[in-house]
PDB file of N, CA and C in Angstrom:
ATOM      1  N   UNK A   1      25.301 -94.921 -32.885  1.00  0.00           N
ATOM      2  CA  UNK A   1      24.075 -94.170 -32.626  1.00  0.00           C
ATOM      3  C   UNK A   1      24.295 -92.705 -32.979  1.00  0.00           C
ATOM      4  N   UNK A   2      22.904 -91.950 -33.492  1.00  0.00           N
ATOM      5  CA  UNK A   2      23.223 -90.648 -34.247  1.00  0.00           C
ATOM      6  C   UNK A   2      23.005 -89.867 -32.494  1.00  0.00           C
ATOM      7  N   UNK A   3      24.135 -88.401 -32.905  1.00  0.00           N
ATOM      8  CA  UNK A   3      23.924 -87.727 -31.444  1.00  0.00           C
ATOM      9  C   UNK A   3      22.388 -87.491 -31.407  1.00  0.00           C
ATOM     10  N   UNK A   4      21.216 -87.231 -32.537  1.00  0.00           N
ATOM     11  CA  UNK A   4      19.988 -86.496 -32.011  1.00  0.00           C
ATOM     12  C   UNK A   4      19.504 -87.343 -31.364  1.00  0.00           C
ATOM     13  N   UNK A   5      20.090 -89.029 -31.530  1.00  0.00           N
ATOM     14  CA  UNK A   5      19.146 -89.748 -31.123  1.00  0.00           C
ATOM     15  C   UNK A   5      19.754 -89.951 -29.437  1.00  0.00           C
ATOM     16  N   UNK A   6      21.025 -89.864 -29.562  1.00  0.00           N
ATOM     17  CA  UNK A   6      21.616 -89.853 -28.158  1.00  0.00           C
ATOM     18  C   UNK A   6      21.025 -89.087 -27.502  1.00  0.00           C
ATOM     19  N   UNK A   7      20.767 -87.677 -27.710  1.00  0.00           N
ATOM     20  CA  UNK A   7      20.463 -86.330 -27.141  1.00  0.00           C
ATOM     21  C   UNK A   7      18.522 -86.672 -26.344  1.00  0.00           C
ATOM     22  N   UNK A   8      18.024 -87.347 -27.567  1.00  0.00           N
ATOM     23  CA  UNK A   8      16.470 -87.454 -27.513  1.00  0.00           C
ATOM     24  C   UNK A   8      16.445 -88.467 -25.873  1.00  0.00           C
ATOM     25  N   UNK A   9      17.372 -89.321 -26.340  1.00  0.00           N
ATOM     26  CA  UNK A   9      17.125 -90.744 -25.432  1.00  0.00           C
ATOM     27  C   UNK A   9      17.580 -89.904 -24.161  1.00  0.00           C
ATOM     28  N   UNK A  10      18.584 -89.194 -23.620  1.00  0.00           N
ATOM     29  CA  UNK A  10      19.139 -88.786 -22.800  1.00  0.00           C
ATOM     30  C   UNK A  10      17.879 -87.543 -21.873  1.00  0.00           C
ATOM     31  N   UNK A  11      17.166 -86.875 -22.812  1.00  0.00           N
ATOM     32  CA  UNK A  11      16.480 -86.023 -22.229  1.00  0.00           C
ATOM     33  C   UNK A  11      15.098 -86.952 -21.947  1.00  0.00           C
ATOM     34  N   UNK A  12      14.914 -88.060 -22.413  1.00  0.00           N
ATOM     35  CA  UNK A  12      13.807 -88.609 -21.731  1.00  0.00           C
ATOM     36  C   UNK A  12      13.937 -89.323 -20.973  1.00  0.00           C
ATOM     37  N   UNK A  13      15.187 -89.704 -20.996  1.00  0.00           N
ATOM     38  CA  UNK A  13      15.563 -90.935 -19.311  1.00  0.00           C
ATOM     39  C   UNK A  13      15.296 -89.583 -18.627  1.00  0.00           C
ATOM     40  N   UNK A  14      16.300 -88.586 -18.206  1.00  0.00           N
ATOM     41  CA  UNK A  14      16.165 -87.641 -17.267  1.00  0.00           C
ATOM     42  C   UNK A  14      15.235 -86.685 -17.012  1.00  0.00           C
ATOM     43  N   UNK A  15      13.914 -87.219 -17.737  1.00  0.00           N
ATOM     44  CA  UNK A  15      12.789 -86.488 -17.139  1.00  0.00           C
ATOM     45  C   UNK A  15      12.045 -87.894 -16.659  1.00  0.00           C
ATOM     46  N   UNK A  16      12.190 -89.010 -17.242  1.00  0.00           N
ATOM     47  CA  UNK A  16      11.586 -90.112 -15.821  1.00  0.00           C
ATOM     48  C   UNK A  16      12.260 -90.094 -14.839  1.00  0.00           C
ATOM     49  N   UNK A  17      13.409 -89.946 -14.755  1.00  0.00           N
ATOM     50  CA  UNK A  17      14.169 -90.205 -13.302  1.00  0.00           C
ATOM     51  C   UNK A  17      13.753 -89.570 -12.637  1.00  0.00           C
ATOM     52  N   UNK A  18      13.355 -87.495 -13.043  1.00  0.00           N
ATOM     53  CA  UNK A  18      13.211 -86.522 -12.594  1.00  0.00           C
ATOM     54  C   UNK A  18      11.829 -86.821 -11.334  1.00  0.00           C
ATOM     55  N   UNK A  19      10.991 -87.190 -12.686  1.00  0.00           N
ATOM     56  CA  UNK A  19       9.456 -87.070 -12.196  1.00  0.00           C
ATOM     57  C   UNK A  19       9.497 -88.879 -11.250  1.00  0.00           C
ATOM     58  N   UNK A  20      10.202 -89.458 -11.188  1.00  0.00           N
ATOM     59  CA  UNK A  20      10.250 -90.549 -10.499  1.00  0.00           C
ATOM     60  C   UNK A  20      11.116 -90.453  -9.106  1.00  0.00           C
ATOM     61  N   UNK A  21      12.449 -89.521  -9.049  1.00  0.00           N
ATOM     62  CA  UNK A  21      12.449 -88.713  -7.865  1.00  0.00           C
ATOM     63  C   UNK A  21      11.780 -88.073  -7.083  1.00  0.00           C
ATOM     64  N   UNK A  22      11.217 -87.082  -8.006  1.00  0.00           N
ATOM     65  CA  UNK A  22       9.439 -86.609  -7.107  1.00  0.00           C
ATOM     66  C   UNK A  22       8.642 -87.864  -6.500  1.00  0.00           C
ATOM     67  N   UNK A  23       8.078 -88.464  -7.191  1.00  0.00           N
ATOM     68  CA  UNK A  23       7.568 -89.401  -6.590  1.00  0.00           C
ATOM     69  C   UNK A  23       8.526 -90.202  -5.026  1.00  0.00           C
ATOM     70  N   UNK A  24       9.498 -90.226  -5.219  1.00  0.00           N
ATOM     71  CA  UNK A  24      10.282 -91.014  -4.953  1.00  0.00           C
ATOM     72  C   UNK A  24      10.215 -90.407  -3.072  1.00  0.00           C
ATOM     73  N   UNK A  25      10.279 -89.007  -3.229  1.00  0.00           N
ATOM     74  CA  UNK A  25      10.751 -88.110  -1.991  1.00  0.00           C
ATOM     75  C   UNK A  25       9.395 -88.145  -1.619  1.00  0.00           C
ATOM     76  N   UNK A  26       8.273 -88.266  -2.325  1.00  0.00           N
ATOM     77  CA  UNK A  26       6.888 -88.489  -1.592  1.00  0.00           C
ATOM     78  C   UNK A  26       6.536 -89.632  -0.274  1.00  0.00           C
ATOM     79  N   UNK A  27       7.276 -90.683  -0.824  1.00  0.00           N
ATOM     80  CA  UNK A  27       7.357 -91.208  -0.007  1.00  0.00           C
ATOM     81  C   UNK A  27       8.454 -92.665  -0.307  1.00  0.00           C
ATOM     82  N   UNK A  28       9.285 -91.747   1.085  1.00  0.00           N
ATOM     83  CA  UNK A  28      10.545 -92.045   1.552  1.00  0.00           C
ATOM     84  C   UNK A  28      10.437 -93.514   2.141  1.00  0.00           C
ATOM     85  N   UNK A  29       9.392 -94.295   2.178  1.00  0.00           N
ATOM     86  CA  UNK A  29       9.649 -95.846   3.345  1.00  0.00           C
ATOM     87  C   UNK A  29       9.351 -97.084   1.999  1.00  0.00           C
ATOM     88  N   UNK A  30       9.172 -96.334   0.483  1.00  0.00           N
ATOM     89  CA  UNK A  30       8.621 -97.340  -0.492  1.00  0.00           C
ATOM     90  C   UNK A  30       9.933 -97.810  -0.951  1.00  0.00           C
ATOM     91  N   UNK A  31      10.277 -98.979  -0.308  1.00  0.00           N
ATOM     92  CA  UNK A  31      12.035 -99.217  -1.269  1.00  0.00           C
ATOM     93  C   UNK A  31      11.852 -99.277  -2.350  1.00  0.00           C
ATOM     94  N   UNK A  32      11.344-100.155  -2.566  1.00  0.00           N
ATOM     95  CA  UNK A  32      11.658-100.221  -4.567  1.00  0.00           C
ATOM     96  C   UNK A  32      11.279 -98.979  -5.456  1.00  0.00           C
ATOM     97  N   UNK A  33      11.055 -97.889  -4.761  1.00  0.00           N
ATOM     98  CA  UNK A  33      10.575 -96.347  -5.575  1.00  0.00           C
ATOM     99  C   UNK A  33      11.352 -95.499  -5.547  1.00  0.00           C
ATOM    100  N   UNK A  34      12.398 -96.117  -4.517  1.00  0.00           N
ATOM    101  CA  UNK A  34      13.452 -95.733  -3.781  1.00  0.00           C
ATOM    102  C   UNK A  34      14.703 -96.211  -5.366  1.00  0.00           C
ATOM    103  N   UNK A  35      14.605 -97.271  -5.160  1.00  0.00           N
ATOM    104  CA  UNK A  35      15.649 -97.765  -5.418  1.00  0.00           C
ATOM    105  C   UNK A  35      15.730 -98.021  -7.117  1.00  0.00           C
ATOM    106  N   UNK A  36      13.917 -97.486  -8.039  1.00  0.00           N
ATOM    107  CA  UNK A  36      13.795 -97.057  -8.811  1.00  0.00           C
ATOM    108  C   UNK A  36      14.582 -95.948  -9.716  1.00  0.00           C
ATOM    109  N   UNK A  37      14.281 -95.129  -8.396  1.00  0.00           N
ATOM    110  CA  UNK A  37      14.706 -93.985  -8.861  1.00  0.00           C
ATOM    111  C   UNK A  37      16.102 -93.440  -9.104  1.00  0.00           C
ATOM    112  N   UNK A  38      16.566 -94.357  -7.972  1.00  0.00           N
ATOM    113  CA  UNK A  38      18.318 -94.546  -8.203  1.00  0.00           C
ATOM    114  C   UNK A  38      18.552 -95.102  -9.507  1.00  0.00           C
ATOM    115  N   UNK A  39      18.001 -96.216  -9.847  1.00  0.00           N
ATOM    116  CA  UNK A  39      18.222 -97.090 -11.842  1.00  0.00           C
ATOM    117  C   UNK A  39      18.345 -95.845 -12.671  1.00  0.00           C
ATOM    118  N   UNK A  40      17.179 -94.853 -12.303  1.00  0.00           N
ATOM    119  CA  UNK A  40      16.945 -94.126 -13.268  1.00  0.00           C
ATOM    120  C   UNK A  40      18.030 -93.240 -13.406  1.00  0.00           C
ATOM    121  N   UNK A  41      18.209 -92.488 -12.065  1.00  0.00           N
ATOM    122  CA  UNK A  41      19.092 -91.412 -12.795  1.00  0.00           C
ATOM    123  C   UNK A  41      20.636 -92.081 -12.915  1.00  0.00           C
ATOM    124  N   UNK A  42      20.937 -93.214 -12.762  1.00  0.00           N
ATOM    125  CA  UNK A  42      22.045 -93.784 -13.089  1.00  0.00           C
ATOM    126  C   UNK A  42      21.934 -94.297 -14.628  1.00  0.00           C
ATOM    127  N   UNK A  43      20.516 -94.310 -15.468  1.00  0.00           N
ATOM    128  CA  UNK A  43      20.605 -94.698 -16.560  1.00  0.00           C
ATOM    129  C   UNK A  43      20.461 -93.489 -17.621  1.00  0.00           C
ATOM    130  N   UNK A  44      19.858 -92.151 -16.829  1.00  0.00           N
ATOM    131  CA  UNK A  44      20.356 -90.900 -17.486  1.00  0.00           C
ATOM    132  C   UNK A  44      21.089 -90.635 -17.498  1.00  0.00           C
ATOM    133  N   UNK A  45      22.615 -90.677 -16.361  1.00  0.00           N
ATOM    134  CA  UNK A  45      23.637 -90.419 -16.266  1.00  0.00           C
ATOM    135  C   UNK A  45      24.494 -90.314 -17.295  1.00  0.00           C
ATOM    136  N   UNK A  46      24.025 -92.650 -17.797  1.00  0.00           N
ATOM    137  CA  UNK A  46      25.121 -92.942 -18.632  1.00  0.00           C
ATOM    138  C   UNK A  46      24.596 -92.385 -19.830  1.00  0.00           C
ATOM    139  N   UNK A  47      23.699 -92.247 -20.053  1.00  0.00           N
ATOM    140  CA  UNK A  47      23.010 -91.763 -21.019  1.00  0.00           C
ATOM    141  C   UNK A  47      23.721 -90.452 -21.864  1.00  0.00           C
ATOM    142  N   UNK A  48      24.008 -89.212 -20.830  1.00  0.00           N
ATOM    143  CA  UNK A  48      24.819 -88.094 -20.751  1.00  0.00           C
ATOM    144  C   UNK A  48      25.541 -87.982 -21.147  1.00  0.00           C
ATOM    145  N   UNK A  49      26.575 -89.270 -20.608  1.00  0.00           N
ATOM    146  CA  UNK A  49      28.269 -89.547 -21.037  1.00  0.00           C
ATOM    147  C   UNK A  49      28.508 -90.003 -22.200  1.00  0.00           C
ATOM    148  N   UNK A  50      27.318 -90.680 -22.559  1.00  0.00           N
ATOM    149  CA  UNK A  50      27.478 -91.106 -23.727  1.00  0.00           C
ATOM    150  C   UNK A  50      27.163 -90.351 -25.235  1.00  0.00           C
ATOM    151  N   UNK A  51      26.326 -89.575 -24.408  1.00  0.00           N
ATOM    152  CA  UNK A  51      26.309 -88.341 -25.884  1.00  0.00           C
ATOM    153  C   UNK A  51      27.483 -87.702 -25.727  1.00  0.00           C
ATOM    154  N   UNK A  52      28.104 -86.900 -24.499  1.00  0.00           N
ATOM    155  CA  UNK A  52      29.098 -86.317 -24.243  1.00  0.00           C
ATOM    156  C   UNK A  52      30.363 -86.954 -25.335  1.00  0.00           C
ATOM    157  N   UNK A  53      30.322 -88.385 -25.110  1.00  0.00           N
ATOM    158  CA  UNK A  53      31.647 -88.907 -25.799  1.00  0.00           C
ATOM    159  C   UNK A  53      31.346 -88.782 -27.100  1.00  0.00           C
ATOM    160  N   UNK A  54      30.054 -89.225 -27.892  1.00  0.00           N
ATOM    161  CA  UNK A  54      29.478 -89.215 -29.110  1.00  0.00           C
ATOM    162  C   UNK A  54      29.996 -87.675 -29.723  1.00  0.00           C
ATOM    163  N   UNK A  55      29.547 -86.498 -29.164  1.00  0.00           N
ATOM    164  CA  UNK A  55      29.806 -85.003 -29.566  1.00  0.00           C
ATOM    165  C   UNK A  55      31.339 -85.038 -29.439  1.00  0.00           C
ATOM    166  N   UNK A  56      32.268 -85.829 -28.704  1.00  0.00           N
ATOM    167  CA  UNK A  56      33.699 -84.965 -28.477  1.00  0.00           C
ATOM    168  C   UNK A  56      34.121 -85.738 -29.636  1.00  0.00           C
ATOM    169  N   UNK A  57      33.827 -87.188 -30.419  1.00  0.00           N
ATOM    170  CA  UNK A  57      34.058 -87.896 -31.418  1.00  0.00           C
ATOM    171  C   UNK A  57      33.650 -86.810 -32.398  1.00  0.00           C
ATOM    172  N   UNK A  58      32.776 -87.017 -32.579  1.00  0.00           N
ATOM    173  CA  UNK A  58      32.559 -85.789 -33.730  1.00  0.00           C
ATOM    174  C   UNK A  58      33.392 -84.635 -33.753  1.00  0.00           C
ATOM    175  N   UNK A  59      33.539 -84.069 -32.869  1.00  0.00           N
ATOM    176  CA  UNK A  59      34.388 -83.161 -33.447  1.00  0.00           C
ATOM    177  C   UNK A  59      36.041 -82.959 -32.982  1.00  0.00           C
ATOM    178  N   UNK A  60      36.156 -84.546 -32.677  1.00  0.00           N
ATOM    179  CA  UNK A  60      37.537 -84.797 -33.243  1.00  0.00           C
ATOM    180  C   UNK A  60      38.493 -84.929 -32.133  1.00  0.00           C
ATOM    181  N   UNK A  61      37.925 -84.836 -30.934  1.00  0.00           N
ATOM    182  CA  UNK A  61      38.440 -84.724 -29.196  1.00  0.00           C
ATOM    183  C   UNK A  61      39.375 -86.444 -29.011  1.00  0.00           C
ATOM    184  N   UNK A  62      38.456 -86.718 -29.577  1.00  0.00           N
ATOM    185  CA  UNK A  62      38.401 -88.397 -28.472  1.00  0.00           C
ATOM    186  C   UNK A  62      38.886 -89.493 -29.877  1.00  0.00           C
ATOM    187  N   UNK A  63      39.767 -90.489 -29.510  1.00  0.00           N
ATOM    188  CA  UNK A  63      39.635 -91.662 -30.545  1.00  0.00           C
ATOM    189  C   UNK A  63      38.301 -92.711 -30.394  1.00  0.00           C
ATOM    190  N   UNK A  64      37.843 -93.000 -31.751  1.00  0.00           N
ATOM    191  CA  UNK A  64      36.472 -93.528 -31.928  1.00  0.00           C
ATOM    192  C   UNK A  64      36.501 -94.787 -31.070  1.00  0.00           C
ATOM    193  N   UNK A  65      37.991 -95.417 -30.572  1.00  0.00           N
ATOM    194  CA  UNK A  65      37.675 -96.548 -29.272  1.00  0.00           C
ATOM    195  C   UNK A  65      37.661 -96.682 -28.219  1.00  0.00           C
ATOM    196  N   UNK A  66      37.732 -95.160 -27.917  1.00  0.00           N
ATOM    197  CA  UNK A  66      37.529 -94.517 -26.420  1.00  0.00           C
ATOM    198  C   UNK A  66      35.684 -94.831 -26.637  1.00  0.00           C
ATOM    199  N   UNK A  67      35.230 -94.317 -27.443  1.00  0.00           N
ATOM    200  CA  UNK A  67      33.679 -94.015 -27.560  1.00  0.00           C
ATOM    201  C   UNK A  67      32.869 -95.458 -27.551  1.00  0.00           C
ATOM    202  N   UNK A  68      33.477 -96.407 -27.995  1.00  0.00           N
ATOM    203  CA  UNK A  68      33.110 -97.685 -28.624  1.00  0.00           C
ATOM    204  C   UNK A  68      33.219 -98.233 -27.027  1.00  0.00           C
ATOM    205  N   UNK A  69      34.125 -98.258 -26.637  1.00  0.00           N
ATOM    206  CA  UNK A  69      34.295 -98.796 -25.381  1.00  0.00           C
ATOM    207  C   UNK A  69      33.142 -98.461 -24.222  1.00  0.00           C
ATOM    208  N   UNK A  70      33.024 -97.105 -23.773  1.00  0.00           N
ATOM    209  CA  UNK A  70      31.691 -96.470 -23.069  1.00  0.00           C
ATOM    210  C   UNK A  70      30.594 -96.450 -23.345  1.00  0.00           C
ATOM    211  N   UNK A  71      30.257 -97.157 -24.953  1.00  0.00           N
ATOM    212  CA  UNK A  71      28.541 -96.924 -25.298  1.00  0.00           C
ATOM    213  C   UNK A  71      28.686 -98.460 -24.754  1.00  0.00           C
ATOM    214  N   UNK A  72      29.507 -99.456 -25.478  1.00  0.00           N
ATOM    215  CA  UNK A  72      29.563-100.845 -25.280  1.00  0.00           C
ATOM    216  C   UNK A  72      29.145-100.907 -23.516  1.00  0.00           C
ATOM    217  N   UNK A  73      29.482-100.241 -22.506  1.00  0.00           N
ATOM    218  CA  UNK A  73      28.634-100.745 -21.327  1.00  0.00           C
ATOM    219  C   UNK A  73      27.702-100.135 -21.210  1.00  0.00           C
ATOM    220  N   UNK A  74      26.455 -99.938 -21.972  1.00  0.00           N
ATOM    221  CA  UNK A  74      25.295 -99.502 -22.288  1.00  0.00           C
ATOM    222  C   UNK A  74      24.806-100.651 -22.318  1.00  0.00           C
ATOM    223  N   UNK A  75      25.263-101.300 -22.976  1.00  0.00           N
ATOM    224  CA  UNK A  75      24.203-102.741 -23.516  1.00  0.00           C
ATOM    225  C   UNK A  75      24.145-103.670 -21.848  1.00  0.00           C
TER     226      UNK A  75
END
């Protein structure tokens, strides 16, 4: 995956999680809005790490099966 596209995907998980946290703290007794919102920012998270590893590959930090390994639990 190209980093812009890592970068793109990463800033739009973490503005649903964002605006789904809001929601989320609205009201505190809805589990599954609850527990929504936890998916989410755990899927921006990886999202993060995974550009993170993508950029340190590029410029030469990391071996490419360190990177292969961390996108691979994406799927």
């Amino acid at each position: 995956m190209s980093i812009e596209f890592l970068r793109n995907h990463a800033r739009v998980l973490s503005e649903f999680a964002a605006a789904t946290t809001e929601r989320a703290k609205l009201d505190p007794d809805d589990f599954w809005l609850q527990i929504a919102a936890k998916n989410q920012q755990q899927a921006a998270s990886d999202a993060m790490q995974a550009l993170a590893a993508a950029c340190a590959q590029e410029a030469g930090k990391i071996d490419k099966q360190d990177v292969l390994v961390e996108v691979d639990k994406l799927d």
